[in-house]
N, C-alpha and C. Protein backbone atom coordinates (compact mmCIF):
# COMPACT_ATOMS: atom_id res chain seq x y z
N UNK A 1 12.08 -15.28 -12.14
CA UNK A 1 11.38 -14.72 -10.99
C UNK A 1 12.33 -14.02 -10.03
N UNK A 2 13.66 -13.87 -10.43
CA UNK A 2 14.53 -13.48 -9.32
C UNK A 2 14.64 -11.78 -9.56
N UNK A 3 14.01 -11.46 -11.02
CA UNK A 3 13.90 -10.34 -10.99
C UNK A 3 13.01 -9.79 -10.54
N UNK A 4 11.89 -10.26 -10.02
CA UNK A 4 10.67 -9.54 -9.23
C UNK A 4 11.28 -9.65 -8.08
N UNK A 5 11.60 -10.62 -7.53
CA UNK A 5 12.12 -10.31 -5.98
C UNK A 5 13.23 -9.47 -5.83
N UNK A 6 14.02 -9.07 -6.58
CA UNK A 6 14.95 -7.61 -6.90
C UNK A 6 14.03 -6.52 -6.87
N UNK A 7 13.14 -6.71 -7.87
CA UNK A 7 11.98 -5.60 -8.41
C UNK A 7 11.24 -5.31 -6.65
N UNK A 8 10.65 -5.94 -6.32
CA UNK A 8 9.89 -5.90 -4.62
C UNK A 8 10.68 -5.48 -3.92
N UNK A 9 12.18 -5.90 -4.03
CA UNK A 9 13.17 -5.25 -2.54
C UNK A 9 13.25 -3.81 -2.86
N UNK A 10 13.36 -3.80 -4.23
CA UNK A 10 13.92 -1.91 -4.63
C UNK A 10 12.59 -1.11 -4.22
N UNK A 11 11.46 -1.67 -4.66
CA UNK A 11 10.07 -1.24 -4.60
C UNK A 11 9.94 -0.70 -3.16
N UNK A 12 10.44 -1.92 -2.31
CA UNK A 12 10.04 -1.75 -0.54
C UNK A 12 11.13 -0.56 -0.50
N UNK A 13 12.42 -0.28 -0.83
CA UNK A 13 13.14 0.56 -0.35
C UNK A 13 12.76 2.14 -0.52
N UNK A 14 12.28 1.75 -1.88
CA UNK A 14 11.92 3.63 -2.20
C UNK A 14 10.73 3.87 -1.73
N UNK A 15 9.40 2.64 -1.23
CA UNK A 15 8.17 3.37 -0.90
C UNK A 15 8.72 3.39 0.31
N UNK A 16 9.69 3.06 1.23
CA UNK A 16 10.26 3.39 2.66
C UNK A 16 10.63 4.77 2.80
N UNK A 17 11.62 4.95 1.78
CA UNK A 17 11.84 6.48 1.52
C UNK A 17 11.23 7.41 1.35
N UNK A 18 9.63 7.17 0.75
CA UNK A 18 8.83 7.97 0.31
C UNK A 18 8.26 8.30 1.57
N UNK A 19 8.08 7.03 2.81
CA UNK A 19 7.59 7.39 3.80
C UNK A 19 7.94 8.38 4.70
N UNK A 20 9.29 7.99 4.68
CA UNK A 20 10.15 8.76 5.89
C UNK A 20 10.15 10.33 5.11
N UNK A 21 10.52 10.74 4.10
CA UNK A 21 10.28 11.84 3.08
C UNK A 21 8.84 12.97 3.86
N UNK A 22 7.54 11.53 3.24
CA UNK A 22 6.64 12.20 3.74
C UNK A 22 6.58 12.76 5.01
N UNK A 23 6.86 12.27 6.16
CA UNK A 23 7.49 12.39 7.32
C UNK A 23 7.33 13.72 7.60
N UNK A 24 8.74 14.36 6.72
CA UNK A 24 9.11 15.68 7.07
C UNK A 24 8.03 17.08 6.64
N UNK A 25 7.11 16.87 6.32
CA UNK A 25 5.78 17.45 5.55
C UNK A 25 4.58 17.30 6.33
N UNK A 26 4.35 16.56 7.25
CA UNK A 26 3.17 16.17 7.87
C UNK A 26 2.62 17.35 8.59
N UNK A 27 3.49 18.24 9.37
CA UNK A 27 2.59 19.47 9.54
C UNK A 27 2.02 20.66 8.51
N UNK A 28 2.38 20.18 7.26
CA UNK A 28 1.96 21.03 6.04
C UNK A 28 0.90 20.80 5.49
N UNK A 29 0.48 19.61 5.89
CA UNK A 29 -1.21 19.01 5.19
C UNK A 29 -2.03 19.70 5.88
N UNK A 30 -3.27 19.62 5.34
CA UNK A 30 -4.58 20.20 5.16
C UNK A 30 -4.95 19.38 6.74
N UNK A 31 -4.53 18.26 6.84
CA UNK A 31 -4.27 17.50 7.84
C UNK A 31 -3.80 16.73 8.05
N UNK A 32 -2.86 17.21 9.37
CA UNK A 32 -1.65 16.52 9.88
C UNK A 32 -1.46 14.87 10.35
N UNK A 33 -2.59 14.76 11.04
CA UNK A 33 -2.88 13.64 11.56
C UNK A 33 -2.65 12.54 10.43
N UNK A 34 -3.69 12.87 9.29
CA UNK A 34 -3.49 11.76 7.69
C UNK A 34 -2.11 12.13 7.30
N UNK A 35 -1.29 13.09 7.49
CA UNK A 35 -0.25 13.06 6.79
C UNK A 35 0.77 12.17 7.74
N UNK A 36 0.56 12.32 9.32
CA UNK A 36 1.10 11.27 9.64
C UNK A 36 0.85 9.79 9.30
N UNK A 37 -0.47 9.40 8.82
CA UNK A 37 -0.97 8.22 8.60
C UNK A 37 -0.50 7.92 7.14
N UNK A 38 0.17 9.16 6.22
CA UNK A 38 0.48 9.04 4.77
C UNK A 38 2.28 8.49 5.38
N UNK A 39 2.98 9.13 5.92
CA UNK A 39 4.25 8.54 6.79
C UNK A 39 4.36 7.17 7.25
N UNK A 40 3.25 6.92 7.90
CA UNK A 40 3.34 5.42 8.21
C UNK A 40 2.93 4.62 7.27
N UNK A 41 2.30 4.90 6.74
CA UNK A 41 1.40 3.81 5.23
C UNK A 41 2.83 3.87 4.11
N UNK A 42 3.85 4.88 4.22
CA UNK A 42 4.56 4.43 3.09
C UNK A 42 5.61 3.78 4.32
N UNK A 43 6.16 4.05 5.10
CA UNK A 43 6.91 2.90 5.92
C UNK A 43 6.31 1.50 5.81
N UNK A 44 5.56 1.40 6.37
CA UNK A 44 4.65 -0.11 6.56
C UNK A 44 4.89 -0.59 5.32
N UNK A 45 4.35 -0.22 4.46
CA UNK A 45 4.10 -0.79 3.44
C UNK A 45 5.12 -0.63 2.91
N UNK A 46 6.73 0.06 2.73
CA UNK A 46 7.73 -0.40 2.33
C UNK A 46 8.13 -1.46 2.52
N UNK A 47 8.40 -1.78 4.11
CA UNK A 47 8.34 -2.58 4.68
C UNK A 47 8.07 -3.92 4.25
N UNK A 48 6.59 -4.11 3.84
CA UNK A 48 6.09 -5.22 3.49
C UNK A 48 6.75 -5.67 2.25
N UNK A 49 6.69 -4.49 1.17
CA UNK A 49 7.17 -5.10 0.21
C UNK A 49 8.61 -5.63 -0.03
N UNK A 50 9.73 -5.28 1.18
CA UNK A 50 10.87 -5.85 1.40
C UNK A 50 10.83 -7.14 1.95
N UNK A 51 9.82 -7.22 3.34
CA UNK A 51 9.64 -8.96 3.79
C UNK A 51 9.03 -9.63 2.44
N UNK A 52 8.08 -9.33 1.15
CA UNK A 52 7.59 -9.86 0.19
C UNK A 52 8.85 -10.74 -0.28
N UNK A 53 9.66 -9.14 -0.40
CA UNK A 53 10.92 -9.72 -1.87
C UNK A 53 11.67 -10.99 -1.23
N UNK A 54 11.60 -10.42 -0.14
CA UNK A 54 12.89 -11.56 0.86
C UNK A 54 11.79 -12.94 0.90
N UNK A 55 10.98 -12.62 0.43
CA UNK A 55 10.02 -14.49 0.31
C UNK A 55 9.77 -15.04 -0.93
N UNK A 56 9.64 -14.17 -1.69
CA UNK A 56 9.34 -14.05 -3.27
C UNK A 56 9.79 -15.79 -3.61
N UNK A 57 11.17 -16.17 -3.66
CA UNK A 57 11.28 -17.26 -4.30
C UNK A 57 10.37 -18.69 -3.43
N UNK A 58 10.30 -18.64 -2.70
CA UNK A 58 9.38 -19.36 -2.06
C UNK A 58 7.48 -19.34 -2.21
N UNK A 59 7.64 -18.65 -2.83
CA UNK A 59 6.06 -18.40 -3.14
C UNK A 59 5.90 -19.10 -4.57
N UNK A 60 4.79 -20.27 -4.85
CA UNK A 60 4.44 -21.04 -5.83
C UNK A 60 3.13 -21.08 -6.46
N UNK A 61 3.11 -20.56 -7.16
CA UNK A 61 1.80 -19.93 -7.97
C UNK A 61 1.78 -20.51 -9.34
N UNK A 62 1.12 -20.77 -10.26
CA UNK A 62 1.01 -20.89 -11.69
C UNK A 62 1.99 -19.00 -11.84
N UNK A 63 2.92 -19.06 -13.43
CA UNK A 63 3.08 -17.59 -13.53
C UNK A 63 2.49 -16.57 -13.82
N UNK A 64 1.45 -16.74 -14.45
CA UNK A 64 0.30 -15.74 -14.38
C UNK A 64 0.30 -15.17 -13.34
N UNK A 65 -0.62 -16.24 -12.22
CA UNK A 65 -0.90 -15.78 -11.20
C UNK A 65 0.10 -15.26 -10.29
N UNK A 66 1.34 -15.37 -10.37
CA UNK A 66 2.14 -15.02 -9.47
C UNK A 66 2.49 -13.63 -10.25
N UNK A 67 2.31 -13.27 -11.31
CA UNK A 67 2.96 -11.79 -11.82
C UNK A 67 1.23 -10.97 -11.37
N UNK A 68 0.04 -11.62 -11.42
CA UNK A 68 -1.25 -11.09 -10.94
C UNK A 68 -0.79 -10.48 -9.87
N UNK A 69 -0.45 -11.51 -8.73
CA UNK A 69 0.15 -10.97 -7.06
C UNK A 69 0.83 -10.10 -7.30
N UNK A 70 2.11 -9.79 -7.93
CA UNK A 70 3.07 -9.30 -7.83
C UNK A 70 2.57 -7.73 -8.24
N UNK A 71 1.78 -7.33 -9.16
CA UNK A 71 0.88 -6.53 -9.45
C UNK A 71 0.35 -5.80 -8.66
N UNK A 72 -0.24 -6.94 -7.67
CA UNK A 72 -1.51 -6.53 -7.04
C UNK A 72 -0.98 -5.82 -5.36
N UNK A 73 0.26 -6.34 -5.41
CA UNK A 73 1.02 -5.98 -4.19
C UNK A 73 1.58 -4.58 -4.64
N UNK A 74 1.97 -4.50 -5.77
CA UNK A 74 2.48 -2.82 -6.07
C UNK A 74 1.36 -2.09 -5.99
N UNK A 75 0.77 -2.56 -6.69
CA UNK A 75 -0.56 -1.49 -6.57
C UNK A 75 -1.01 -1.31 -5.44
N UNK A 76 -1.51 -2.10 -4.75
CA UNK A 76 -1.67 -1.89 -3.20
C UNK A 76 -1.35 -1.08 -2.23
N UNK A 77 0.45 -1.10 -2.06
CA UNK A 77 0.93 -0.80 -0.99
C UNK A 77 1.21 0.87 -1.68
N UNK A 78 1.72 0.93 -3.19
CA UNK A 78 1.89 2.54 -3.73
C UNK A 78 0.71 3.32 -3.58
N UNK A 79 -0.50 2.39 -4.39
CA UNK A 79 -2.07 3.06 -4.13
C UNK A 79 -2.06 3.72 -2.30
N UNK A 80 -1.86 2.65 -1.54
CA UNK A 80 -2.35 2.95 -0.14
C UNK A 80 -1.58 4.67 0.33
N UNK A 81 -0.69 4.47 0.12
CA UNK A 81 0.41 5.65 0.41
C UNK A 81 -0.21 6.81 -0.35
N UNK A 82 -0.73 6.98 -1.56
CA UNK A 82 -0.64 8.18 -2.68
C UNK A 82 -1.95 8.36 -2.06
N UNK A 83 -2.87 7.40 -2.12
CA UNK A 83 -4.52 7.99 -1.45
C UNK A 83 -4.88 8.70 0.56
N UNK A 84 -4.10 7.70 1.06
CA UNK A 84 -2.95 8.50 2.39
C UNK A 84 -2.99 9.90 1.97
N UNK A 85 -1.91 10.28 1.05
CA UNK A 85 -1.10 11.48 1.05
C UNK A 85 -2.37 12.45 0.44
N UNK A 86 -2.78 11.69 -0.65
CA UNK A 86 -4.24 13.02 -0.83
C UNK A 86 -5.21 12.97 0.02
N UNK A 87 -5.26 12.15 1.03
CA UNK A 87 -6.46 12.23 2.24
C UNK A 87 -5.75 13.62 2.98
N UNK A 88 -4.41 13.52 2.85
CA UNK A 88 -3.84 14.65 3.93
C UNK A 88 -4.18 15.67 3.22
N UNK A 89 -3.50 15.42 2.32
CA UNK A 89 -3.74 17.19 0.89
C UNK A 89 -4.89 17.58 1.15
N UNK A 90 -6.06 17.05 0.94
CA UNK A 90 -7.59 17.05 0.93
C UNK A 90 -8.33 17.79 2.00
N UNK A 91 -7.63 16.84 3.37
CA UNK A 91 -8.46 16.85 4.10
C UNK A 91 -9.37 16.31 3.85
N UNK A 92 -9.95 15.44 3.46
CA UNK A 92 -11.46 14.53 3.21
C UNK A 92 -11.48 13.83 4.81
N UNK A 93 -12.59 13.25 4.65
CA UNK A 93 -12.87 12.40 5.75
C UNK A 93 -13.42 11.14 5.39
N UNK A 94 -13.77 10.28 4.29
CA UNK A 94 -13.75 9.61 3.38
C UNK A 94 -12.94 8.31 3.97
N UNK A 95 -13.60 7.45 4.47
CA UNK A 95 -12.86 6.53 4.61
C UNK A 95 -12.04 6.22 6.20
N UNK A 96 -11.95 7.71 6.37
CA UNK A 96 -11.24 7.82 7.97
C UNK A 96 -11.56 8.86 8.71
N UNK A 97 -12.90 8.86 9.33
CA UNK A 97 -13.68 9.78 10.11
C UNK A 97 -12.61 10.39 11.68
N UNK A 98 -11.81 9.12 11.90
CA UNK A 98 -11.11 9.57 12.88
C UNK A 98 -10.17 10.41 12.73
N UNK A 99 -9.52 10.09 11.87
CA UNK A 99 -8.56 10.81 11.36
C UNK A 99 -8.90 12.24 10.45
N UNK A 100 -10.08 12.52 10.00
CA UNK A 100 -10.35 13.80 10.06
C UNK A 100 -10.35 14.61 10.83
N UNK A 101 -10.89 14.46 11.81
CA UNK A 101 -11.11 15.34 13.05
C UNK A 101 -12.12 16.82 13.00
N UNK A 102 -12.81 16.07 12.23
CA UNK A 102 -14.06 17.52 11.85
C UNK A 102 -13.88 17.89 10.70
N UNK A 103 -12.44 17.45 9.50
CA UNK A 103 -12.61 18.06 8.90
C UNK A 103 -13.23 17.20 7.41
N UNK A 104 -13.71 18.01 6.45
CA UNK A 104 -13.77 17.41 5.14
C UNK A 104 -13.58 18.17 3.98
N UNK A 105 -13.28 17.21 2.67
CA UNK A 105 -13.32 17.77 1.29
C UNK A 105 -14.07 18.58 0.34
N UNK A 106 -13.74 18.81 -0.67
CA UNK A 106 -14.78 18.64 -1.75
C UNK A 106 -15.44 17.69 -1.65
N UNK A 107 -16.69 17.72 -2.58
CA UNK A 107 -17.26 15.98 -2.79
C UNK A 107 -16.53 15.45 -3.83
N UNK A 108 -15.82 16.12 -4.98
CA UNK A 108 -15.42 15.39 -5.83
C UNK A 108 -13.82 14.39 -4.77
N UNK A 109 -13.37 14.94 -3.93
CA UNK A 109 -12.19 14.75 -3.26
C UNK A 109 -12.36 13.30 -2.47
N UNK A 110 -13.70 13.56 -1.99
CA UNK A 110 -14.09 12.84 -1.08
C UNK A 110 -14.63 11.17 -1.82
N UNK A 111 -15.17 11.40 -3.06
CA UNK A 111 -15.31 10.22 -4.03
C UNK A 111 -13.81 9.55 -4.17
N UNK A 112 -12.89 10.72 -4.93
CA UNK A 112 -12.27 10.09 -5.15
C UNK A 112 -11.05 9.26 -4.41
N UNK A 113 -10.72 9.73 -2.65
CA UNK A 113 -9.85 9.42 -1.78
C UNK A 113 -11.10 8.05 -1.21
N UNK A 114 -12.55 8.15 -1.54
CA UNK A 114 -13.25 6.75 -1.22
C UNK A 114 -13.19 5.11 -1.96
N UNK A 115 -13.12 5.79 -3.88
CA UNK A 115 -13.01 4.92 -4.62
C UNK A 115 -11.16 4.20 -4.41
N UNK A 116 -10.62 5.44 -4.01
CA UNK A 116 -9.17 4.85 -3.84
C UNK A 116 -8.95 3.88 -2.89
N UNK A 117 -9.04 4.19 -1.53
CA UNK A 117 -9.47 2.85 -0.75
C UNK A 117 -10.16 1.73 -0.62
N UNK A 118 -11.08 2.05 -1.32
CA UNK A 118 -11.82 0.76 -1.47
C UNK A 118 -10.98 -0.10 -2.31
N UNK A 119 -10.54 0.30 -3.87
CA UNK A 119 -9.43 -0.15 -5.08
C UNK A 119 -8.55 -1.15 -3.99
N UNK A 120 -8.06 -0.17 -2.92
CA UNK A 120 -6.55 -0.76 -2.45
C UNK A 120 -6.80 -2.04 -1.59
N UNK A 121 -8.03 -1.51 -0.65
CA UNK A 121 -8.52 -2.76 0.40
C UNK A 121 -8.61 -3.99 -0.79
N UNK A 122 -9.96 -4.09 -1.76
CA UNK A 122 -10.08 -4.64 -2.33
C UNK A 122 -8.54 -5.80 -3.03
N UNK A 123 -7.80 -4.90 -3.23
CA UNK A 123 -6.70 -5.45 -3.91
C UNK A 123 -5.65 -6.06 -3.10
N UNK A 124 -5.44 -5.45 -2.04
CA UNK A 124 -4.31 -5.66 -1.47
C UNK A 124 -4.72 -7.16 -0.80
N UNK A 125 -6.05 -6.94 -0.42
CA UNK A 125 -6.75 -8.20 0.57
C UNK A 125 -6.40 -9.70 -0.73
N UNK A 126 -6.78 -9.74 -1.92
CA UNK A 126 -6.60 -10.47 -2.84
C UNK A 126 -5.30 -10.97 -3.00
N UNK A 127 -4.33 -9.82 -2.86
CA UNK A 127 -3.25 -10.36 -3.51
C UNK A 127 -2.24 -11.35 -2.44
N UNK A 128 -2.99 -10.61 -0.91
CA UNK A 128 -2.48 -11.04 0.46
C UNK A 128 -3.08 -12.35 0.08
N UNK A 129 -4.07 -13.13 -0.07
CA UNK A 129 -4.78 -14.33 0.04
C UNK A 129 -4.08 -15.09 -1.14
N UNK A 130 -3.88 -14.97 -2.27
CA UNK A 130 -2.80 -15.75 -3.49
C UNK A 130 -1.64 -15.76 -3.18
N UNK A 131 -1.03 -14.74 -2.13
CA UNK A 131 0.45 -15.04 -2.12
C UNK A 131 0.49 -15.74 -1.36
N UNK A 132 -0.84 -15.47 0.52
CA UNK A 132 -0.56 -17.28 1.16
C UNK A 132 -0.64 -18.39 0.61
N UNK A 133 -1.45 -18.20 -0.25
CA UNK A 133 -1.71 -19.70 -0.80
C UNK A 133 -0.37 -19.98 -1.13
N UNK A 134 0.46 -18.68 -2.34
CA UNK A 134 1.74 -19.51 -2.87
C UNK A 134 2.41 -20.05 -1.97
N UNK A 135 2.27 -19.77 -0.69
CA UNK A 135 3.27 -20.00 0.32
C UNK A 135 2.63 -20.96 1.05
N UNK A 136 1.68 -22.43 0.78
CA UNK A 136 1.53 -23.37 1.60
C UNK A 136 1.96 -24.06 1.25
N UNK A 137 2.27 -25.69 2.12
CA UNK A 137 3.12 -26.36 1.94
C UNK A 137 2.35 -27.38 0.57
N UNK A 138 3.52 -27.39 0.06
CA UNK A 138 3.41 -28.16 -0.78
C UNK A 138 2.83 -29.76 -0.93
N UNK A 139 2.06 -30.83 -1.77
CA UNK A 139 1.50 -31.64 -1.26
C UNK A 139 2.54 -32.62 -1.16
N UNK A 140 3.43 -32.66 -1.35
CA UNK A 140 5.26 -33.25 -1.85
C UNK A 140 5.56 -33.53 0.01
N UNK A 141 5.18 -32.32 0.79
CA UNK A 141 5.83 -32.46 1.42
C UNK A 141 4.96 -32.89 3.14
């Protein structure tokens, strides 16, 4: 397991990079505003997946379930960022009416930057709830 928590720190570092990256692009989207929100969603969520790695060995799961989490946290936090970044590309409004600001997609754009968030909420919320669990105290103690 010490290679997933390697695997999560490298993970958090490059979706950090990807953020700050995106960063420099945000006035090039279809809209700026989501592309700032595509900037912060890959920070944040680098982020997270670095406090993850730095907990990783402390988290106690059957291994299944802990490579499920571990899964479900990549997918999550990469999903959140890439559907971000095509909300900006897009312009859709799908999901984030505020952050459109009048504007919207295609419909096919708009399905698919909807089914993407939902995927990520859905997932990320799951994998957040198995990894607290891995992380309660033990009955030992």
């Amino acid at each position: 397991m010490t290679d997933f928590k390697r695997r999560l720190l490298w993970h958090g570092m490059f979706l950090f990079l990807l953020g700050l990256l995106i960063g420099f692009a945000e006035q090039s989207f279809k809209n700026p505003r989501m592309g700032l929100a595509a900037h912060l969603e890959g920070v944040m969520n680098g982020t997270f997946l670095v406090a993850l790695g730095a907990v990783w060995t402390e988290v106690r799961l059957p291994p299944g379930l802990k490579v499920a989490a571990y899964w479900g946290a990549l997918y999550g936090t990469y999903a959140n960022w890439e559907v971000t970044t095509l909300a900006a590309i897009f312009g859709t409004a799908a999901m984030s009416p505020i952050t459109a600001a009048g504007r919207s997609g295609q419909p096919w754009q708009e399905v698919l930057v909807t089914l993407g968030f939902v995927s990520v909420g859905i997932l990320i919320v799951a994998s957040s709830i198995v990894i607290l669990w891995g992380l309660r105290r033990s009955a030992s103690s």
